[in-house]
C-alpha atoms as a PDB file:
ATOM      1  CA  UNK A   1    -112.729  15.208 159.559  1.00  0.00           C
ATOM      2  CA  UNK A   2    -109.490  13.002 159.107  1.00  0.00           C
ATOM      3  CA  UNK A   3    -108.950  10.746 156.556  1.00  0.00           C
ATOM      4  CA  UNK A   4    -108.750   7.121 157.962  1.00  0.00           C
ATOM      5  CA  UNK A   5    -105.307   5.827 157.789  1.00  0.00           C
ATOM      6  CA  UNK A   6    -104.666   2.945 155.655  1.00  0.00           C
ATOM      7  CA  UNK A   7    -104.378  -0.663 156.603  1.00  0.00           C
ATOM      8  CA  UNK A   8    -102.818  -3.755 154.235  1.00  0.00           C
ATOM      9  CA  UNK A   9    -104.616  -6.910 154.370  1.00  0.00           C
ATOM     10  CA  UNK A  10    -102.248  -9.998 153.002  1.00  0.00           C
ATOM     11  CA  UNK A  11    -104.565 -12.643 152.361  1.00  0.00           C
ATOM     12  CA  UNK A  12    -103.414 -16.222 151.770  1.00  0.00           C
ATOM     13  CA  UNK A  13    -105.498 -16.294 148.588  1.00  0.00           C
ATOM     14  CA  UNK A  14    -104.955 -15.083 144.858  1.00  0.00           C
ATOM     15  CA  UNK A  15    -107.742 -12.861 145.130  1.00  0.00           C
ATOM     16  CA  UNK A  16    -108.905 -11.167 148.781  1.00  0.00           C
ATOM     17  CA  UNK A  17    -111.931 -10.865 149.379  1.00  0.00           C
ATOM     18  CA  UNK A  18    -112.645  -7.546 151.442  1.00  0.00           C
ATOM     19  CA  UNK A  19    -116.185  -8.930 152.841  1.00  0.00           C
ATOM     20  CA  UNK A  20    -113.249 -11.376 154.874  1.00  0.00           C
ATOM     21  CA  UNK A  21    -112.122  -7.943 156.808  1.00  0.00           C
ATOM     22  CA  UNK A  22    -113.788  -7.721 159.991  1.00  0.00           C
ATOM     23  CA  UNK A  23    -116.755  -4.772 160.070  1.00  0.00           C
ATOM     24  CA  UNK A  24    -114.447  -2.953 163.043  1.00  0.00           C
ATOM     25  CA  UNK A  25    -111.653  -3.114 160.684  1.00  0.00           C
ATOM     26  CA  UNK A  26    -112.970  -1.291 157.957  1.00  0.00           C
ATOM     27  CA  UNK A  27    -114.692   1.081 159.585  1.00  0.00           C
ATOM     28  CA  UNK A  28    -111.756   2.185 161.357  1.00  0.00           C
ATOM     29  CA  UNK A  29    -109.063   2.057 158.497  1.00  0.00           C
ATOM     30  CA  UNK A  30    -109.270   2.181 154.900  1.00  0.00           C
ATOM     31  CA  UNK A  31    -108.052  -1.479 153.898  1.00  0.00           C
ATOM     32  CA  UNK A  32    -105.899  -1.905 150.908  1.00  0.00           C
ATOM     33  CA  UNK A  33    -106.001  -5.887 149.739  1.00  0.00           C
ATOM     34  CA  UNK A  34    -102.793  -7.384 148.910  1.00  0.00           C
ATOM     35  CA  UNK A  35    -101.446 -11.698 148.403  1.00  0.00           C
ATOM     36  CA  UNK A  36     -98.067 -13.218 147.777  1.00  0.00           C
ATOM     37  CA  UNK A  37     -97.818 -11.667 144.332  1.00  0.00           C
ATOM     38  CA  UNK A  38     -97.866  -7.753 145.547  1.00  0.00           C
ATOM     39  CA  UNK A  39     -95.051  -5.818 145.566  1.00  0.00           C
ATOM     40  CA  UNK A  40     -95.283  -4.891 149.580  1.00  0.00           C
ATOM     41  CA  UNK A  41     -91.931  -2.410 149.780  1.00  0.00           C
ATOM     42  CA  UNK A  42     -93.685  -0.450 147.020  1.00  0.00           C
ATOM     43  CA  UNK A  43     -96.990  -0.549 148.615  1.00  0.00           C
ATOM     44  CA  UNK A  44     -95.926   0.882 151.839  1.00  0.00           C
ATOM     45  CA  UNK A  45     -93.864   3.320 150.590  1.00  0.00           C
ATOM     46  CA  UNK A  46     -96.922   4.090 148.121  1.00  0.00           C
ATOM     47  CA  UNK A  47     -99.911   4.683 150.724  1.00  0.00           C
ATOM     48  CA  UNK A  48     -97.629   4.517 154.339  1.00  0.00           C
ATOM     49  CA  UNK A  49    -100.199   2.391 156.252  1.00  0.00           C
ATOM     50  CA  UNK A  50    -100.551   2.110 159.616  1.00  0.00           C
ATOM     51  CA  UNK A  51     -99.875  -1.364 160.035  1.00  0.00           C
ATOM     52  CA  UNK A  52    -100.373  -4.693 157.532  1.00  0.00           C
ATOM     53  CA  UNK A  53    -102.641  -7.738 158.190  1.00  0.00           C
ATOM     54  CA  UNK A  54    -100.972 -11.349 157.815  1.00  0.00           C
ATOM     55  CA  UNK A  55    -104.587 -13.193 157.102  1.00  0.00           C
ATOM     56  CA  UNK A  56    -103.266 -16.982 156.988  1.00  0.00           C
ATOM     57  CA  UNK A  57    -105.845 -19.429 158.247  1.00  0.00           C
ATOM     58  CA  UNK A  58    -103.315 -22.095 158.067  1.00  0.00           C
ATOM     59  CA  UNK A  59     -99.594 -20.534 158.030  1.00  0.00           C
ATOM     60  CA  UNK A  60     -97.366 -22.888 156.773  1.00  0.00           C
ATOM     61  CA  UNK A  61     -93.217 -22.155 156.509  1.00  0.00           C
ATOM     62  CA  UNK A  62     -93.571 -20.356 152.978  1.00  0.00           C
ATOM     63  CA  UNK A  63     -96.053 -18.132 154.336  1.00  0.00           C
ATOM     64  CA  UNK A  64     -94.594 -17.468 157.886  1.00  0.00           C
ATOM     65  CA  UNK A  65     -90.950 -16.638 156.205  1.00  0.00           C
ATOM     66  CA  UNK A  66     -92.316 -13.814 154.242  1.00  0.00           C
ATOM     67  CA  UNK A  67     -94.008 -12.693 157.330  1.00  0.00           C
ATOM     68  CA  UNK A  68     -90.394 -12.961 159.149  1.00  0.00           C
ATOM     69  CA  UNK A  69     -89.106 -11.163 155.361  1.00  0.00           C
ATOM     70  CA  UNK A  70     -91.395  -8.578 155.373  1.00  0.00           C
ATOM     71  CA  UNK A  71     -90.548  -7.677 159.314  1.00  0.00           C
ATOM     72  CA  UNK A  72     -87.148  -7.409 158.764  1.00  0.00           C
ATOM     73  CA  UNK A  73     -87.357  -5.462 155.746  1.00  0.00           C
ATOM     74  CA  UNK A  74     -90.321  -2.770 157.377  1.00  0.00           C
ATOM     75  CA  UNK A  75     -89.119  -3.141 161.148  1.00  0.00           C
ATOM     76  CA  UNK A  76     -91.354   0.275 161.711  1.00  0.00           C
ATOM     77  CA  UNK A  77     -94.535  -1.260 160.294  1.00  0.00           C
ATOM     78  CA  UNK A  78     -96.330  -2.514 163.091  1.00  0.00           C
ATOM     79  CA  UNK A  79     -98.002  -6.447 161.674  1.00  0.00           C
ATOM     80  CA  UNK A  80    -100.285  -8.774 162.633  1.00  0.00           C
ATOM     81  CA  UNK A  81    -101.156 -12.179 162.104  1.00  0.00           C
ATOM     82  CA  UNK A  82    -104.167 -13.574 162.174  1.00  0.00           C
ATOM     83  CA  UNK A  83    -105.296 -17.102 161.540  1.00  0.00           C
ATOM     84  CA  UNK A  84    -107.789 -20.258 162.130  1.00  0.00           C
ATOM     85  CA  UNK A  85    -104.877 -22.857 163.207  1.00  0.00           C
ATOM     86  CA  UNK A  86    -103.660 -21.920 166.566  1.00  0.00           C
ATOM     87  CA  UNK A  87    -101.010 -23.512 168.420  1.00  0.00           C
ATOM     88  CA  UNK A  88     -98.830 -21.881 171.632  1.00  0.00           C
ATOM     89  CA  UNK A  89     -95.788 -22.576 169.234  1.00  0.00           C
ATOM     90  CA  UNK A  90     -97.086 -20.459 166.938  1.00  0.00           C
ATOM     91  CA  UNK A  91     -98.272 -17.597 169.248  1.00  0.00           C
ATOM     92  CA  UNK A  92     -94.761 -17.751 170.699  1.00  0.00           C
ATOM     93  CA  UNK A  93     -93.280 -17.535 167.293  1.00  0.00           C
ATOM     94  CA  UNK A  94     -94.899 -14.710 166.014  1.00  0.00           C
ATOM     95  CA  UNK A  95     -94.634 -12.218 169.064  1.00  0.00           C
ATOM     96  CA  UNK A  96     -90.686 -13.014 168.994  1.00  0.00           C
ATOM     97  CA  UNK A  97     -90.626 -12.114 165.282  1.00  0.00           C
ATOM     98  CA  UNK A  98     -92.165  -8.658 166.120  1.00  0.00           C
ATOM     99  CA  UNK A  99     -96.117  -9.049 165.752  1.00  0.00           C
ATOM    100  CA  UNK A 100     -98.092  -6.212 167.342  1.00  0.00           C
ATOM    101  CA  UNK A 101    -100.352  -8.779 167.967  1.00  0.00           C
ATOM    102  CA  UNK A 102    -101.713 -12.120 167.446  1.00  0.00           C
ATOM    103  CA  UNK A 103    -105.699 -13.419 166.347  1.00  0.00           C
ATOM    104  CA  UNK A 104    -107.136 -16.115 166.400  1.00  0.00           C
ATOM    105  CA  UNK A 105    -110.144 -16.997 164.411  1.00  0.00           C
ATOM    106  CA  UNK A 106    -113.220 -16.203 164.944  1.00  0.00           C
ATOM    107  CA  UNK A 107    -111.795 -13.000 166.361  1.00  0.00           C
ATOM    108  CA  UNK A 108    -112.786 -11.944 169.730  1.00  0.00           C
ATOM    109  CA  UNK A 109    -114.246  -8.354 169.405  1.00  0.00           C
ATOM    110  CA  UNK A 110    -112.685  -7.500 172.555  1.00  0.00           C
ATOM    111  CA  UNK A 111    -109.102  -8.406 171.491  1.00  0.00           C
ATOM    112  CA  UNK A 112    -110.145  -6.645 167.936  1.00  0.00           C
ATOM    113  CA  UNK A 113    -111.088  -3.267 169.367  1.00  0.00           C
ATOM    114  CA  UNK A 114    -107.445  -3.714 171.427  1.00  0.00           C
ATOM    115  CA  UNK A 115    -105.699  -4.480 168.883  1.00  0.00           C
ATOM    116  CA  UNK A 116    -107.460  -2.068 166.402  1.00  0.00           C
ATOM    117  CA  UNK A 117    -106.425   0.968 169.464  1.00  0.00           C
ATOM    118  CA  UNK A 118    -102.781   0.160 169.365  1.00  0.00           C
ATOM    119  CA  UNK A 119    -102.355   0.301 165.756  1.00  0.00           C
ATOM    120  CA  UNK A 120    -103.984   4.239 165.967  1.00  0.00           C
ATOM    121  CA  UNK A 121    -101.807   4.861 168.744  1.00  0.00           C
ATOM    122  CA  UNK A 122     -98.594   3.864 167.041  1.00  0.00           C
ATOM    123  CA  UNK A 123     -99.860   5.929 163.674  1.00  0.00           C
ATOM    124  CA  UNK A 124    -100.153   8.410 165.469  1.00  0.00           C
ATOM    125  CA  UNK A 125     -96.922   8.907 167.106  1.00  0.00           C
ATOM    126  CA  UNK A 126     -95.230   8.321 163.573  1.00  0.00           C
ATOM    127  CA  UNK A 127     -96.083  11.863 163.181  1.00  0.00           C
ATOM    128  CA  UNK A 128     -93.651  12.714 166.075  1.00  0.00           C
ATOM    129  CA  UNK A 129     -89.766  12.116 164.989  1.00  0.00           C
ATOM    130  CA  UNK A 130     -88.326  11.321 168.887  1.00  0.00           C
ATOM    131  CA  UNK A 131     -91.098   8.749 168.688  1.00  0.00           C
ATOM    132  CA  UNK A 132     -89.541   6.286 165.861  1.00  0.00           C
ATOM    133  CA  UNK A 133     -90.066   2.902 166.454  1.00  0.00           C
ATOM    134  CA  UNK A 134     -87.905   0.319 165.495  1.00  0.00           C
ATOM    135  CA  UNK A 135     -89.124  -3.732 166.025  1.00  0.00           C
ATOM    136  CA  UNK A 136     -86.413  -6.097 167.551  1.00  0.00           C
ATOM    137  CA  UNK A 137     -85.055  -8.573 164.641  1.00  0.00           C
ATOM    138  CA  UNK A 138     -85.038 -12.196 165.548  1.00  0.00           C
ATOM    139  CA  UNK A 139     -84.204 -15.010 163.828  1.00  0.00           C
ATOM    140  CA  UNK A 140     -86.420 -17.444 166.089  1.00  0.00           C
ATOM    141  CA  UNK A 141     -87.032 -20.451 164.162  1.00  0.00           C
ATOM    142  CA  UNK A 142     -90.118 -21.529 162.970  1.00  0.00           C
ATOM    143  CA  UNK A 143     -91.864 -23.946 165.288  1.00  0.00           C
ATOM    144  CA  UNK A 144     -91.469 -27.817 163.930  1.00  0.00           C
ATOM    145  CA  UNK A 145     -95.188 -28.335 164.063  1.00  0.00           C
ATOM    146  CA  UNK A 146     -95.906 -26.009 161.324  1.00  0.00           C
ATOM    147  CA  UNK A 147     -95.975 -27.748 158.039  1.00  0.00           C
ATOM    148  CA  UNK A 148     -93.573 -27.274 155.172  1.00  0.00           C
ATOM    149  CA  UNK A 149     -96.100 -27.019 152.532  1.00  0.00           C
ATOM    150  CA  UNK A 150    -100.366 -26.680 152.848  1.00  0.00           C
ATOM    151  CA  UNK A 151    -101.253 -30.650 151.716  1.00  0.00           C
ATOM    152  CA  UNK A 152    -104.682 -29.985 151.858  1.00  0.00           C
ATOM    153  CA  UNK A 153    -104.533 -26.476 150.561  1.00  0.00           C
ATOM    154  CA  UNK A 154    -107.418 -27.021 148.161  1.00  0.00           C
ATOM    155  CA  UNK A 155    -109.857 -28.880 150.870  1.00  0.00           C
ATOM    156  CA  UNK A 156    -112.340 -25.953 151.418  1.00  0.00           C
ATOM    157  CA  UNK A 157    -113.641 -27.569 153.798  1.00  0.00           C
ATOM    158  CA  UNK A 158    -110.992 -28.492 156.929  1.00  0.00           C
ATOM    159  CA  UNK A 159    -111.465 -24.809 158.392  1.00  0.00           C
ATOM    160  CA  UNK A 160    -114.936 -26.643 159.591  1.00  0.00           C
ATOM    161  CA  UNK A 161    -113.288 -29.604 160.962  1.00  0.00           C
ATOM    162  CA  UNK A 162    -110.945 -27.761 162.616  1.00  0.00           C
ATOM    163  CA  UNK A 163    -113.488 -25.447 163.750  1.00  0.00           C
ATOM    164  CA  UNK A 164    -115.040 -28.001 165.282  1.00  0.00           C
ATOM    165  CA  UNK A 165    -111.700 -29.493 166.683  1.00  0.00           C
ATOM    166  CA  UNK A 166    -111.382 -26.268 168.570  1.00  0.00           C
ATOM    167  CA  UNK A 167    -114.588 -25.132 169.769  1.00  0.00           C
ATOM    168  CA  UNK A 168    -116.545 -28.096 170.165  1.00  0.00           C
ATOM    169  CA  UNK A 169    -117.577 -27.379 173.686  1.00  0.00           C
ATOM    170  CA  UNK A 170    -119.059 -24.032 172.444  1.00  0.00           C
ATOM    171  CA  UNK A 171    -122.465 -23.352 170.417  1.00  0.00           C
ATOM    172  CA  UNK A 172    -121.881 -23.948 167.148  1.00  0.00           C
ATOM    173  CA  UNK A 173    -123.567 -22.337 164.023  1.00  0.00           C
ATOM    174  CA  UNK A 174    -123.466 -24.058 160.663  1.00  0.00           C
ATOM    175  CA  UNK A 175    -123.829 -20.385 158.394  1.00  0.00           C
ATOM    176  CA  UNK A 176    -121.088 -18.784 160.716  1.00  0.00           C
ATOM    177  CA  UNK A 177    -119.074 -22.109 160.366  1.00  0.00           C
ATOM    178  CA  UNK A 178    -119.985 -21.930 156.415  1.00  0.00           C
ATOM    179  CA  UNK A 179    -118.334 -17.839 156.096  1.00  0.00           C
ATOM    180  CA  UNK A 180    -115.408 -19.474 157.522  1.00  0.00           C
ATOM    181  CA  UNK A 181    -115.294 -21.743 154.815  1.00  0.00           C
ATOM    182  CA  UNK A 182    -115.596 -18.514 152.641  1.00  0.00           C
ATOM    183  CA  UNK A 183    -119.121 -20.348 151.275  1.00  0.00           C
ATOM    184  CA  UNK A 184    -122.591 -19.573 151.746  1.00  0.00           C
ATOM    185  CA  UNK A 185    -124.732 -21.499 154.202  1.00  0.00           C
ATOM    186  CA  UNK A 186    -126.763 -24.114 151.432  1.00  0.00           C
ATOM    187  CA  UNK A 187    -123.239 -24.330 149.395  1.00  0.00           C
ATOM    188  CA  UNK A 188    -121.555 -25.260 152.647  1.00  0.00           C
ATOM    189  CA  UNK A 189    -124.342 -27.860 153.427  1.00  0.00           C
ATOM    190  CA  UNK A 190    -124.480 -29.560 150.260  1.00  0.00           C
ATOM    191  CA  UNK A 191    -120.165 -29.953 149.886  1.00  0.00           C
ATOM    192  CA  UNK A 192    -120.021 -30.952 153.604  1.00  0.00           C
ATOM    193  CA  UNK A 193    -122.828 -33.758 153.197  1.00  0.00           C
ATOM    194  CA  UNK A 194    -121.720 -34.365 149.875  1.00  0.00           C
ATOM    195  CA  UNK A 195    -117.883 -34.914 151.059  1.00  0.00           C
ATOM    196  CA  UNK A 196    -117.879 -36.629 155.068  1.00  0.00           C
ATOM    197  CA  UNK A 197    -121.635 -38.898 153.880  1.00  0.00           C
ATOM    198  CA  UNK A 198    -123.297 -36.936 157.074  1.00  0.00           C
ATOM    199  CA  UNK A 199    -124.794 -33.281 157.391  1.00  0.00           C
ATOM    200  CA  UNK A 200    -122.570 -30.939 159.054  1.00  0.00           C
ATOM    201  CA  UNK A 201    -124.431 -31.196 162.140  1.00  0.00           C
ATOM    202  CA  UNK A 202    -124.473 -34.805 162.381  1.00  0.00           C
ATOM    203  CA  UNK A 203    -120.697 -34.757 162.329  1.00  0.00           C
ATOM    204  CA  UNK A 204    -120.892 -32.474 165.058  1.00  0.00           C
ATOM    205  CA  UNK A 205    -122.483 -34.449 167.434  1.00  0.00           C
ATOM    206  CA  UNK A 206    -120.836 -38.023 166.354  1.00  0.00           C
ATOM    207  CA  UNK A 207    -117.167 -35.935 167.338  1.00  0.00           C
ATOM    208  CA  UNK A 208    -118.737 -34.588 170.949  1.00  0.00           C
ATOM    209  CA  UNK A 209    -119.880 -38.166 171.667  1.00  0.00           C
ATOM    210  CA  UNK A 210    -116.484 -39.333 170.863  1.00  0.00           C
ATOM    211  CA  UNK A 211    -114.833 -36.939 173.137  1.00  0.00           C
ATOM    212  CA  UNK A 212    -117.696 -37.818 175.454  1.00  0.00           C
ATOM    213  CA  UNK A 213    -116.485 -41.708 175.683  1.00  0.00           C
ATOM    214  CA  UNK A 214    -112.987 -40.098 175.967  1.00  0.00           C
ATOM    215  CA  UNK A 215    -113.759 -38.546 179.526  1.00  0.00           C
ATOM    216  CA  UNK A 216    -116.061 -41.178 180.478  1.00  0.00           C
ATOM    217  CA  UNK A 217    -112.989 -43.517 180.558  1.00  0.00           C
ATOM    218  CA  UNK A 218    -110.374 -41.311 181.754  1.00  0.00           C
ATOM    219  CA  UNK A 219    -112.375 -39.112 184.259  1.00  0.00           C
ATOM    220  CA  UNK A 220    -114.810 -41.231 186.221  1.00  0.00           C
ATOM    221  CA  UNK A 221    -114.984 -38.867 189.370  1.00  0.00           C
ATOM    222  CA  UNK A 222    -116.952 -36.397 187.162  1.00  0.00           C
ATOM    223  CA  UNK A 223    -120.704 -36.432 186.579  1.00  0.00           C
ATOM    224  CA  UNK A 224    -121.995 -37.467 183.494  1.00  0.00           C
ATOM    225  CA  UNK A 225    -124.077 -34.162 182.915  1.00  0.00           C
ATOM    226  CA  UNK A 226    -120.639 -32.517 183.563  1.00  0.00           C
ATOM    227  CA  UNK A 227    -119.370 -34.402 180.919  1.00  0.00           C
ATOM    228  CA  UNK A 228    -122.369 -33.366 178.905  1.00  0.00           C
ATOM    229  CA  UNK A 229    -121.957 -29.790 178.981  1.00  0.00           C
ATOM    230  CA  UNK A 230    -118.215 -30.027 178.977  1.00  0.00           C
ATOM    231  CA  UNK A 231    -118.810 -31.479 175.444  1.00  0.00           C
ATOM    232  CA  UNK A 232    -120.886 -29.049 174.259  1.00  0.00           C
ATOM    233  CA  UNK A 233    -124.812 -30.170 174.945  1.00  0.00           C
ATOM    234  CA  UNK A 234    -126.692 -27.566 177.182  1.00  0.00           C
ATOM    235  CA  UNK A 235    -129.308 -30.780 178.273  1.00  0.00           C
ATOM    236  CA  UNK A 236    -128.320 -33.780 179.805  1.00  0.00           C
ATOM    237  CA  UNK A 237    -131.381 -35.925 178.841  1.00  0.00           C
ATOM    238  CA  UNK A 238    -131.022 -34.938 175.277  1.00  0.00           C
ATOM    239  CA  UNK A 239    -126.960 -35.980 175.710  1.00  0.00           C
ATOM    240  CA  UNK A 240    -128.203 -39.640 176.846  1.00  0.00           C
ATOM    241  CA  UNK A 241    -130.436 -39.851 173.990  1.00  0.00           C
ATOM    242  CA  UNK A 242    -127.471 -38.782 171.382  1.00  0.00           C
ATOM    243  CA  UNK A 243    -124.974 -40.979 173.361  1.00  0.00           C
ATOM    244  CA  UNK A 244    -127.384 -43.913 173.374  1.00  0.00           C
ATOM    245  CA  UNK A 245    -128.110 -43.540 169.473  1.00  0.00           C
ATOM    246  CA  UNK A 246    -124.475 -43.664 168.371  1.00  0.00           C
ATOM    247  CA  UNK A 247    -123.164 -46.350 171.266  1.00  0.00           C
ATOM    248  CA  UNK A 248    -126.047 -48.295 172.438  1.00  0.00           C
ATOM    249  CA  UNK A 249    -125.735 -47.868 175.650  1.00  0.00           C
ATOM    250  CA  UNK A 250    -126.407 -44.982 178.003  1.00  0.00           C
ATOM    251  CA  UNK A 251    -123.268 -42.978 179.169  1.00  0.00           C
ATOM    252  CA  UNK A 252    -123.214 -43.940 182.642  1.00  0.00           C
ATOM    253  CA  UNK A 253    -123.980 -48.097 181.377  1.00  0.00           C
ATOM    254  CA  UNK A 254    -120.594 -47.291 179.011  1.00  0.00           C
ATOM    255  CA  UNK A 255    -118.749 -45.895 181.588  1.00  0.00           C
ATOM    256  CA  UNK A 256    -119.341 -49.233 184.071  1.00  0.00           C
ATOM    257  CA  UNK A 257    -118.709 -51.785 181.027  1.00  0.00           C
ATOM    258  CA  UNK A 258    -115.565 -49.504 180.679  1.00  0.00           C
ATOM    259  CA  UNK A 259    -114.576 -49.792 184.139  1.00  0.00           C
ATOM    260  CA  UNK A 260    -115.640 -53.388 184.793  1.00  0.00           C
ATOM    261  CA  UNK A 261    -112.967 -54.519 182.002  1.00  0.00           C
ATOM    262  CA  UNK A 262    -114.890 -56.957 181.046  1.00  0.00           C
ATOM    263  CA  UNK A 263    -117.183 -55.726 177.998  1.00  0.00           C
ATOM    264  CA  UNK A 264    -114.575 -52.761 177.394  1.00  0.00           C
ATOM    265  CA  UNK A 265    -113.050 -54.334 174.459  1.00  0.00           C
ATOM    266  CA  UNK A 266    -116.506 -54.651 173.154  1.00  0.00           C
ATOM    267  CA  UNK A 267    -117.879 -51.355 173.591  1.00  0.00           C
ATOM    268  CA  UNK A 268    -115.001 -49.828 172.510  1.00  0.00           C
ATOM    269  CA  UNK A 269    -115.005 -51.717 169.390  1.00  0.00           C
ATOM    270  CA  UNK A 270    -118.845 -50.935 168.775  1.00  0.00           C
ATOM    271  CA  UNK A 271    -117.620 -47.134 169.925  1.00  0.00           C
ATOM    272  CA  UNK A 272    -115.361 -47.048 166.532  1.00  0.00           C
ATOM    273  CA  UNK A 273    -117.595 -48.727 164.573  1.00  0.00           C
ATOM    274  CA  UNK A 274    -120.177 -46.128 164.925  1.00  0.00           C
ATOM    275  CA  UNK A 275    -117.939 -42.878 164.664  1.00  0.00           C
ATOM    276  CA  UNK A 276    -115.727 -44.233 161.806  1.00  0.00           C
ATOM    277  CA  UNK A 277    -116.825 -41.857 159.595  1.00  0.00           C
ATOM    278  CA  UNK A 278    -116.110 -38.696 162.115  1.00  0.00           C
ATOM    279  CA  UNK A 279    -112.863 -39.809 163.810  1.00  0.00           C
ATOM    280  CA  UNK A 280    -111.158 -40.999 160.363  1.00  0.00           C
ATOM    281  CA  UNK A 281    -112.059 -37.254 158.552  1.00  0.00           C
ATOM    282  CA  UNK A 282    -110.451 -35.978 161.750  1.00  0.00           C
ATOM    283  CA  UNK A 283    -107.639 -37.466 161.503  1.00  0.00           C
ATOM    284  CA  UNK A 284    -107.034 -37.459 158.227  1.00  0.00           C
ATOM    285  CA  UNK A 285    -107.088 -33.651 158.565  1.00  0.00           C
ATOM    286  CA  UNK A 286    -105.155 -33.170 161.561  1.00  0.00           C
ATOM    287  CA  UNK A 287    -102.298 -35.553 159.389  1.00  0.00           C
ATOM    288  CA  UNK A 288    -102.226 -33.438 156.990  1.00  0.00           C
ATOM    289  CA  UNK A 289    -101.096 -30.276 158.678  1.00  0.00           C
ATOM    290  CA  UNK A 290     -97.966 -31.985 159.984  1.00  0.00           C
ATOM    291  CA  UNK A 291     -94.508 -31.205 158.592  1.00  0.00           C
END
C-alpha cells in the first residue's frame, strides 16, 4: 500500500491543533502542523508535501504577505487558503497570487473532496519531469478591506458573530458554532452569555428579527412568511411570536406603521431599543476588522 503523501497545515495560532484538520483531510494525507514561527523552506525540502494549508480564519496583511512570500519562494507547491472571513476581494486576491484553491469556513465537503483530488493529481505528476509545474508570480495587491493588524485577535468569540453574520438564514447549531470557536459546547455557552448579557441563541434570534425589520421596510412586495424563512425561521407563526416579543408589534402591524410614516420614527426607535445589545456587538465586531 502507498504511503500517504504529506500535507502542511499553517495555522494562525502558536500551537495547531490537528483535531482543527478536517476528517477527509487526514485521512487522505498525513498532515504535518506548522505557524508563523516554522522554518517552511526547510520543511518542504524536509518531507516534499504535496501541497500546504494557509488556515487563517481572519487573514489580515501580515498573514496574507507570507502567504504571497511563501508562493513566490515555492512557486511548485500547490497552497491553499482557507478561512472564516470571506469577502469576493479576498477570493479574487488569493487565486491571482497562485492558490490551488480557496475555502471557506465551514467547508463544504463537496468543494473538500475537489479540492482534496487536485492536490493528488498534481503529486502525482511531480513524479513525471515534462510535467513541472511552475505557479504564475503576481504582485496583486492586497485588497484595502483586509485589515492591517487583527484588533480583536484575542476575542475568541467573533468567529460566532460572524458566523452568524454569514449564515443567519441557515440552521444554526450552538456546539458546531462552539468548535468554531475552538471551545467546547458548555465553555462556549457560559463565555458567550457571560460576554454579549444573552445566551447564544437569544442573540441569534434578536439579529434575524433585526434583519427581519430590515426587509419589512425595504421590500414590501414580499410576504411576510417569505421574509420569515428568508431570515432563517422554518415557521411563520413561531416568527410572529419572536417578532412580536422583541418589537411589540406583529410584522405585518410594523411593516404598515413603517409605511404609513407616521409611527415610523417610533417603532423604529422602540426597534433599537430592544436589539441594542445585538446590533452594537455586531458592529463593534464588524469595526474592528477594518483597516
Amino acid at each position: 500500500m502507498n504511503e500517504r503523501p504529506s500535507l502542511i497545515w499553517l495555522g494562525q495560532l502558536a500551537t495547531p491543533n490537528a483535531v482543527d484538520v478536517p476528517q477527509a483531510i487526514s485521512a487522505t494525507f498525513k498532515v504535518v502542523n506548522a505557524n508563523a514561527s516554522t522554518d517552511i523552506d526547510a520543511l518542504v525540502a524536509d518531507i516534499n508535501p504535496a501541497g500546504i494549508v494557509f488556515d487563517f480564519d481572519y487573514p489580515d496583511r501580515h498573514r496574507l504577505a507570507v502567504f504571497s512570500h511563501t508562493k513566490r519562494q515555492l512557486p511548485a507547491i500547490p497552497m491553499v487558503m482557507v478561512t472564516l472571513q470571506h469577502s469576493e476581494s479576498l477570493a479574487i486576491w488569493a487565486y491571482r497570487n497562485g492558490a490551488l484553491d480557496y475555502l471557506v469556513k465551514p467547508i463544504d465537503d463537496g468543494e473538500l473532496a475537489v479540492c482534496i483530488e487536485r492536490l493528488l493529481e498534481i503529486n502525482e505528476l511531480k513524479t513525471k519531469p515534462s510535467k513541472q509545474r511552475h505557479a504564475v508570480k503576481l504582485g496583486t495587491p492586497i485588497p484595502n478591506d483586509v485589515p492591517h493588524v487583527p484588533k480583536n485577535a484575542q476575542d475568541r468569540l467573533a468567529p460566532a458573530v460572524f458566523y452568524i453574520q454569514q449564515h443567519y438564514n441557515r440552521q444554526i447549531y450552538s456546539d458546531a458554532v462552539a468548535r468554531l470557536c475552538n471551545m467546547s459546547a458548555s465553555h462556549f455557552s457560559h463565555a458567550f452569555s457571560k460576554s454579549y448579557g444573552v445566551t447564544f441563541q437569544e442573540f441569534l434570534l434578536r439579529y434575524r428579527v433585526n434583519r427581519a425589520c430590515a426587509q419589512l421596510h425595504e421590500e414590501r412586495s414580499v410576504r411576510v412568511a417569505e421574509i420569515a424563512f428568508s431570515v432563517g425561521f422554518s415557521d411563520p407563526s413561531y416568527f410572529t411570536r419572536v417578532f412580536k416579543r422583541y418589537i411589540g408589534v406583529a410584522p405585518s402591524e410594523y411593516r404598515k406603521s413603517v409605511g404609513d410614516g407616521v409611527t415610523a420614527a417610533s417603532s423604529d426607535a422602540e426597534t433599537n431599543e430592544k436589539l441594542i445589545s445585538s446590533s452594537q456587538v455586531v458592529r463593534q465586531l464588524s469595526d474592528s476588522y477594518r483597516p
